[in-house]
Protein backbone atom coordinates (compact mmCIF):
# COMPACT_ATOMS: atom_id res chain seq x y z
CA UNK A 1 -20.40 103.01 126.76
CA UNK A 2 -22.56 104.98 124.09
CA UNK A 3 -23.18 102.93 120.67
CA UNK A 4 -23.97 105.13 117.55
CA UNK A 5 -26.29 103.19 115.29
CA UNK A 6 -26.47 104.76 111.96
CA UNK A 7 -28.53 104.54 109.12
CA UNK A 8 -27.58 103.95 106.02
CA UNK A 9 -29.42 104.22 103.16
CA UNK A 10 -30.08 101.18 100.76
CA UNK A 11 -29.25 103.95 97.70
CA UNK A 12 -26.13 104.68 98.84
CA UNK A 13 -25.07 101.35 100.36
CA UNK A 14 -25.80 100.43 96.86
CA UNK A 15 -23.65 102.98 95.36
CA UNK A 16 -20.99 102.16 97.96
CA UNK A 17 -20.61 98.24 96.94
CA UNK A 18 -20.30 99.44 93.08
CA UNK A 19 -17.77 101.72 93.51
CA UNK A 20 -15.68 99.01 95.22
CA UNK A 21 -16.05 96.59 92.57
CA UNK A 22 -14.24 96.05 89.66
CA UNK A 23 -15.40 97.84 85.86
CA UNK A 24 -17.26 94.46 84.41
CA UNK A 25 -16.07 93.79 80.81
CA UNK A 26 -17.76 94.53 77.66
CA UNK A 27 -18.92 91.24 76.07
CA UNK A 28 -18.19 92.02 71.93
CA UNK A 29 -21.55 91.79 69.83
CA UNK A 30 -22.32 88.23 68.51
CA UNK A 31 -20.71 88.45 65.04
CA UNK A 32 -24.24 87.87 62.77
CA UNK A 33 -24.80 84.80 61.27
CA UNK A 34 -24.95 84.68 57.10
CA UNK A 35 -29.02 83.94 55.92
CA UNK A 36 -29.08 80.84 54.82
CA UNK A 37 -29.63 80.22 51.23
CA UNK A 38 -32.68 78.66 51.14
CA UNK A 39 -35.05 78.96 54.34
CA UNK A 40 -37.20 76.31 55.46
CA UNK A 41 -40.07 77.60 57.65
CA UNK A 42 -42.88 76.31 58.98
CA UNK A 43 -45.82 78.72 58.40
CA UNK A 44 -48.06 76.61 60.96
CA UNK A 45 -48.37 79.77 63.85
CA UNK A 46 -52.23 80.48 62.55
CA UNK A 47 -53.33 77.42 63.00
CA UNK A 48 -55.64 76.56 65.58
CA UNK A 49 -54.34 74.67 68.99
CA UNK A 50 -56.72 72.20 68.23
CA UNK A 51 -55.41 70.78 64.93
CA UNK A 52 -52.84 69.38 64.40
CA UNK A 53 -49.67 70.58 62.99
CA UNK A 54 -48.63 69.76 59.25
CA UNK A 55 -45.47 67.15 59.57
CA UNK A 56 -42.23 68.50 58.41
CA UNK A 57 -39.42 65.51 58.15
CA UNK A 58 -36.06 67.09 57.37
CA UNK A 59 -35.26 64.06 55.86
CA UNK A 60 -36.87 65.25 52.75
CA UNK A 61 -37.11 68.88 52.88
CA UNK A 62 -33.85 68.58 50.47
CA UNK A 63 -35.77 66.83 47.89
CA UNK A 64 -38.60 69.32 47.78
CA UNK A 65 -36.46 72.52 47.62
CA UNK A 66 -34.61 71.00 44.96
CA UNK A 67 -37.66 70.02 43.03
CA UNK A 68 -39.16 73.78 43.66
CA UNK A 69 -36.12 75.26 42.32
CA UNK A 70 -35.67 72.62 39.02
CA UNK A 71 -39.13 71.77 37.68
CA UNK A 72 -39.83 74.49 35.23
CA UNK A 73 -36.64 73.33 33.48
CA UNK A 74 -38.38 69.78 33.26
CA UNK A 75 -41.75 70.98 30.85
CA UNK A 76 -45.11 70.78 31.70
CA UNK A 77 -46.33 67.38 31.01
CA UNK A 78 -48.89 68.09 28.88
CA UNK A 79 -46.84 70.35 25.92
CA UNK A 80 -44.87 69.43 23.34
CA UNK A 81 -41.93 71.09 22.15
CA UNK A 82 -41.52 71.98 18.41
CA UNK A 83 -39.29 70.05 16.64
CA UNK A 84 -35.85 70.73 15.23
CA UNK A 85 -35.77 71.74 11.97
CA UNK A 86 -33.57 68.69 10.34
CA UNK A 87 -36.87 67.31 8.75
CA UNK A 88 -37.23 65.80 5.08
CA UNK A 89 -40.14 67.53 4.55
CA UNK A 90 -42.14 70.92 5.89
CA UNK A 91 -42.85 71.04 9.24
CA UNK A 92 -46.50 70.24 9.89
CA UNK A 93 -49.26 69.72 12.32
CA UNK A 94 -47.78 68.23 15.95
CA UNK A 95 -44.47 69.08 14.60
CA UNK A 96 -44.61 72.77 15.72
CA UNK A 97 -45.51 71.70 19.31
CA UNK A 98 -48.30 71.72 21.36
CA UNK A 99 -48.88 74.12 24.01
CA UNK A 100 -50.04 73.06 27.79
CA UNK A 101 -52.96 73.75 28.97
CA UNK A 102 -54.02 75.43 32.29
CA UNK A 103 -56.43 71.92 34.08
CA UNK A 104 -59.36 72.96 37.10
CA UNK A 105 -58.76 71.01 40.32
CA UNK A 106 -62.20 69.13 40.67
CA UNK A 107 -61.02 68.49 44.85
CA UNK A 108 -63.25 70.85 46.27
CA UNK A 109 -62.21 70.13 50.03
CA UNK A 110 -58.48 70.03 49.32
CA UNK A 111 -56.01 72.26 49.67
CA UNK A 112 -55.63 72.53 45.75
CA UNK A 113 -59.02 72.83 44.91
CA UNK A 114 -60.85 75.30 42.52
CA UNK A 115 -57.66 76.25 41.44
CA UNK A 116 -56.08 76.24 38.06
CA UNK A 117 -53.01 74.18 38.09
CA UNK A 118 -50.22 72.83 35.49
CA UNK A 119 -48.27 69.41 35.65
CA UNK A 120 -44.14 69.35 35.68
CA UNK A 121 -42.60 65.82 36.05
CA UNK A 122 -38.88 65.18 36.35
CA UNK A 123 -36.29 62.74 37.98
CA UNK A 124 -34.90 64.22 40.49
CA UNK A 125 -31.14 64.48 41.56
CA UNK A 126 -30.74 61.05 39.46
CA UNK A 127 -29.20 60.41 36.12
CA UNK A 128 -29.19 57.42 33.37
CA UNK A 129 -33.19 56.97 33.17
CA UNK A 130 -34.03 56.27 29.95
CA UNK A 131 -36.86 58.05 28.60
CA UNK A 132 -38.61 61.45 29.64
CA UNK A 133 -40.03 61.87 32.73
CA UNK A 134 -42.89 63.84 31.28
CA UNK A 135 -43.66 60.79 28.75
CA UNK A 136 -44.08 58.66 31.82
CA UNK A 137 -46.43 60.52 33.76
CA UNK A 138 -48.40 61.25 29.95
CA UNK A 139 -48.54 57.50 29.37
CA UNK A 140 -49.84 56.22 32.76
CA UNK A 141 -52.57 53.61 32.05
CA UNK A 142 -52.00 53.69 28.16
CA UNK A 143 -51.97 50.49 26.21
CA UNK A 144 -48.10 49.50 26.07
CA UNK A 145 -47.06 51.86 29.11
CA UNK A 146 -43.58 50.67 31.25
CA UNK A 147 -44.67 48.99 34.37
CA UNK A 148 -43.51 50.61 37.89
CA UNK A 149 -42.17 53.99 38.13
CA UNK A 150 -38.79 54.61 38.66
CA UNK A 151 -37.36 56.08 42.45
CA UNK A 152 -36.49 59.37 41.59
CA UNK A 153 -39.56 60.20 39.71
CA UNK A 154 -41.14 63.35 41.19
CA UNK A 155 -44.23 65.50 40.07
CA UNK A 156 -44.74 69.32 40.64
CA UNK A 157 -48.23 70.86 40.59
CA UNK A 158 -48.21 74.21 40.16
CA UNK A 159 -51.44 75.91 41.11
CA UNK A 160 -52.68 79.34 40.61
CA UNK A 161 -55.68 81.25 41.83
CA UNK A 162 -58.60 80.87 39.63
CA UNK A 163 -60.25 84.34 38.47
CA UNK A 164 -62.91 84.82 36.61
CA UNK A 165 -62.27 86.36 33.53
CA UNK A 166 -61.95 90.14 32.81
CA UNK A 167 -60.71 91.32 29.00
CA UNK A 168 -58.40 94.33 29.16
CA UNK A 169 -59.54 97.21 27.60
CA UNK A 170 -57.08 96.89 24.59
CA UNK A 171 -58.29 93.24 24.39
CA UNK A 172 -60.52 93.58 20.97
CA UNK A 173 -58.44 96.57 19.30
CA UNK A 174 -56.11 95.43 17.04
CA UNK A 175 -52.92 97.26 17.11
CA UNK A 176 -52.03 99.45 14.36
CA UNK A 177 -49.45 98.91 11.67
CA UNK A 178 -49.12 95.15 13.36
CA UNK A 179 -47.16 93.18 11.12
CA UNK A 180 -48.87 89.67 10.81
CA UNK A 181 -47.00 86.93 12.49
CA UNK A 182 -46.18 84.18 10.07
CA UNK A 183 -46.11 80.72 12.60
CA UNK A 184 -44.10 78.52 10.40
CA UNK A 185 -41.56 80.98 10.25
CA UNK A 186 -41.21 81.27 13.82
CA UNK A 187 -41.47 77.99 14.96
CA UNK A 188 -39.93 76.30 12.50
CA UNK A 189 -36.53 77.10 13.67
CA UNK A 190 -36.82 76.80 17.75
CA UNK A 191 -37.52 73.63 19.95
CA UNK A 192 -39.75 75.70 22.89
CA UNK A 193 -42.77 75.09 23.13
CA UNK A 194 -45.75 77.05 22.74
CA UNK A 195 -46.48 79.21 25.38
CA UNK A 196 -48.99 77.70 27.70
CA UNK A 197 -53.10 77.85 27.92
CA UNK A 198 -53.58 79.91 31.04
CA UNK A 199 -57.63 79.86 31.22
CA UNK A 200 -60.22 77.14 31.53
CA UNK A 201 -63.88 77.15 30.90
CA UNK A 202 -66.14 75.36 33.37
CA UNK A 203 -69.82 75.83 34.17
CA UNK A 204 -70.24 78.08 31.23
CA UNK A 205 -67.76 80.97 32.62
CA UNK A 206 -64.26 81.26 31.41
CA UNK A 207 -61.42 81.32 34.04
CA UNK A 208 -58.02 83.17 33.95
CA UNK A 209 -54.97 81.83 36.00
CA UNK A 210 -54.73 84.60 38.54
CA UNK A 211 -51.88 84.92 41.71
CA UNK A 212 -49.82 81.91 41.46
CA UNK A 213 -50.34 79.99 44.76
CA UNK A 214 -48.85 76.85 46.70
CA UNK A 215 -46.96 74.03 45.52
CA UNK A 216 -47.56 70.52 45.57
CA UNK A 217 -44.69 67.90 45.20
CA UNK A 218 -44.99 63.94 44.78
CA UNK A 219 -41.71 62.21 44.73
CA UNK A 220 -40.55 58.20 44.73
CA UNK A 221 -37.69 57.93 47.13
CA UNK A 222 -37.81 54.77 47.41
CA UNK A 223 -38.77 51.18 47.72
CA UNK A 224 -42.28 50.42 48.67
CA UNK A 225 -41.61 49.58 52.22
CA UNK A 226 -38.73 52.39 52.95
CA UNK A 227 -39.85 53.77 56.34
CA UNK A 228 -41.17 57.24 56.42
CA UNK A 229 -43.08 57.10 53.21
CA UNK A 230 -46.36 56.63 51.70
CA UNK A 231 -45.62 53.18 49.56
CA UNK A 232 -41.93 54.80 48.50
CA UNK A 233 -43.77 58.45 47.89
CA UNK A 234 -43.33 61.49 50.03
CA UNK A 235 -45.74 64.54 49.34
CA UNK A 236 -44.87 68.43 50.20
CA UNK A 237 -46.18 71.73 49.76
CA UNK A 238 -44.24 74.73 49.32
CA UNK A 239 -44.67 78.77 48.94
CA UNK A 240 -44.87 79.99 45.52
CA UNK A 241 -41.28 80.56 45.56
CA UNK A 242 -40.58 77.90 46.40
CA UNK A 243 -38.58 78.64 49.55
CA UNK A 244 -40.63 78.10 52.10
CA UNK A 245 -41.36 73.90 52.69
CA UNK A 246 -45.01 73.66 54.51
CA UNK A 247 -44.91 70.35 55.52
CA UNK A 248 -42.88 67.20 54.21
CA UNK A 249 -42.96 63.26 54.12
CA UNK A 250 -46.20 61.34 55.36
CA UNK A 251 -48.71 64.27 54.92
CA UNK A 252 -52.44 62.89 55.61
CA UNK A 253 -54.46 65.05 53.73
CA UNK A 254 -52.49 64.19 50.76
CA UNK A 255 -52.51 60.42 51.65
CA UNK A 256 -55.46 60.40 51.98
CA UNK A 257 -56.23 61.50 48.29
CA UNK A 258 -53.75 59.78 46.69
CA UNK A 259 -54.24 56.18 48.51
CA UNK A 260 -56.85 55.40 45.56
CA UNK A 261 -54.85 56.88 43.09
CA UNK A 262 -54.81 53.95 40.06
CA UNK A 263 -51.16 54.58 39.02
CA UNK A 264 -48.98 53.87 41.83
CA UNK A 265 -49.85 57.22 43.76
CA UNK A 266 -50.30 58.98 40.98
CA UNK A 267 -53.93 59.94 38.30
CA UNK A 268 -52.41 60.94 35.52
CA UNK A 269 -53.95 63.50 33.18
CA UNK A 270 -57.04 64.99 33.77
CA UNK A 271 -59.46 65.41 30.89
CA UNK A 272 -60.05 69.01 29.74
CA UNK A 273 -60.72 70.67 26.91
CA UNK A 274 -57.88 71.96 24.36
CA UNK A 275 -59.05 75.22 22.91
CA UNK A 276 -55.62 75.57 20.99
CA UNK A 277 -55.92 74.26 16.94
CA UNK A 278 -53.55 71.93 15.70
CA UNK A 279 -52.96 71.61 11.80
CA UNK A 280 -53.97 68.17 10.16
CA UNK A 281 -50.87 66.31 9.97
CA UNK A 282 -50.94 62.52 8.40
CA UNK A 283 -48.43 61.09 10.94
CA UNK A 284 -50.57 61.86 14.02
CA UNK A 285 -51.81 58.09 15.36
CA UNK A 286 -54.78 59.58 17.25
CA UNK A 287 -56.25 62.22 15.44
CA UNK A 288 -54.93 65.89 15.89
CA UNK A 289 -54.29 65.94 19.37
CA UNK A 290 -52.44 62.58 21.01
CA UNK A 291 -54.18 60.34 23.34
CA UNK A 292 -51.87 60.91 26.29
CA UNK A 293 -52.43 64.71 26.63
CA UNK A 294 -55.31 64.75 28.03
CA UNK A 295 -56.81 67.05 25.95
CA UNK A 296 -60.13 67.02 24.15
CA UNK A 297 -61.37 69.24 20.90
């Protein structure tokens, strides 16, 4: 009996067995998904295997987006806004506000430091406090100050890149047929406030806010044993957006600052020196500039 043994290619065999099966179906494209408002990443890939990653608790990354996206509305809390013009008499002095002024970070080996940085306060998501957020942050360690801070109380530092100092070309021409600018006219009849200080001096050389950078949020969410939290406090830092969080909740660099903070967490205002004039006004309590700014002639 003769047996044929033949050869068959694995190519063809191949080709055989897909011709005999049945067309597979098209699975549809995934329909794509709507960006989500507000992102949350964690911009932690450069860092180095060997240190540890900055903690992110979702818990709070609500809290700190809202913050990010609210705090200009609250004021710096350094400034004051003019007043309204329903005054018996002229407006004078303190009564046309008192603008904020950009403060130097003195933390050299923080995150913050050498930068140029202003101060929002605000209470967060809550309503009924009594008082202004920015007066209690002003106020900390004054003679007559409210003891404890209220949950809900949350700070904002904004910081910016500190530059030194370089005067535009136009800086000392005056412009031509510029009108003067009569001040009592204009702020007489608005509530704003000033427009803000945005250069320091320190060690003899004057320095300009430059690229605004990171921010830094404090808030009270709590009691002083609410798990999670520094004392009540959680700390974040966020993109300059404001969309991105960076880390969230117990974070140990900023712990470890704030632990001998005298004020419940918090400093208070940094001394600095105001380089904006203030007219002479016989209602002001502490000379030309108050107390609680922080400010010095």
């Amino acid at each position: 009996m003769l047996v044929v043994v033949m050869r068959v290619s694995p190519v063809v065999l191949s080709l055989a067995l897909l011709a005999c099966s049945p067309t597979p179906s098209v699975m549809p494209a995934p329909e794509p998904s709507e960006p989500p408002a507000v992102r949350t990443e964690v911009a932690n890939e450069a860092i180095e295997p060997s240190e540890p990653a900055e903690p992110i608790d979702p818990q709070f990354t609500g809290t700190l987006l809202s913050a990010a996206q609210n705090y200009r509305k609250w004021g710096r809390v350094d400034e004051r806004p003019n007043l309204a013009p329903v005054l018996c008499r002229a407006p004078m002095g303190l009564d046309h506000g008192f603008p904020s002024h950009a403060r130097l970070s003195q933390a050299d080996d923080a995150e913050h430091g050498k930068k140029l940085y202003y101060l929002f306060a605000g209470f967060a998501g809550l309503a009924g406090i009594e008082g202004s957020a920015r007066e209690r942050y002003s106020s900390l360690g004054s003679p007559g100050s409210e003891p404890g801070l209220p949950v809900g109380l949350t700070i904002v530092k904004q910081s910016w890149v500190a530059q030194p100092h370089s005067p535009p070309a136009t800086e000392s021409r005056p412009q031509a047929n510029a009108k003067p600018v009569n001040a009592n006219e204009v702020l007489e009849w608005t509530t704003d406030p000033p427009a803000p200080i945005a250069w320091v001096e320190h060690d003899g050389q004057r320095l300009d806010v430059g690229e605004q950078a990171e921010l830094f949020v404090m808030a009270k969410v709590g009691a002083a044993d609410m798990p999670g939290t520094d004392a009540g406090w959680i700390y974040g830092t966020l993109s300059a957006d404001g969309l991105t969080v960076t880390s969230a909740g117990l974070v140990q660099r900023c712990m470890d600052c704030h632990d001998v903070a005298p004020h419940e967490r918090l400093f208070g205002l940094q001394k600095t020196k105001a380089f904006a004039t203030v007219k002479p006004t016989p209602w002001a309590e502490q000379g030309e500039i108050p107390r609680e700014l922080g400010l010095e002639p």
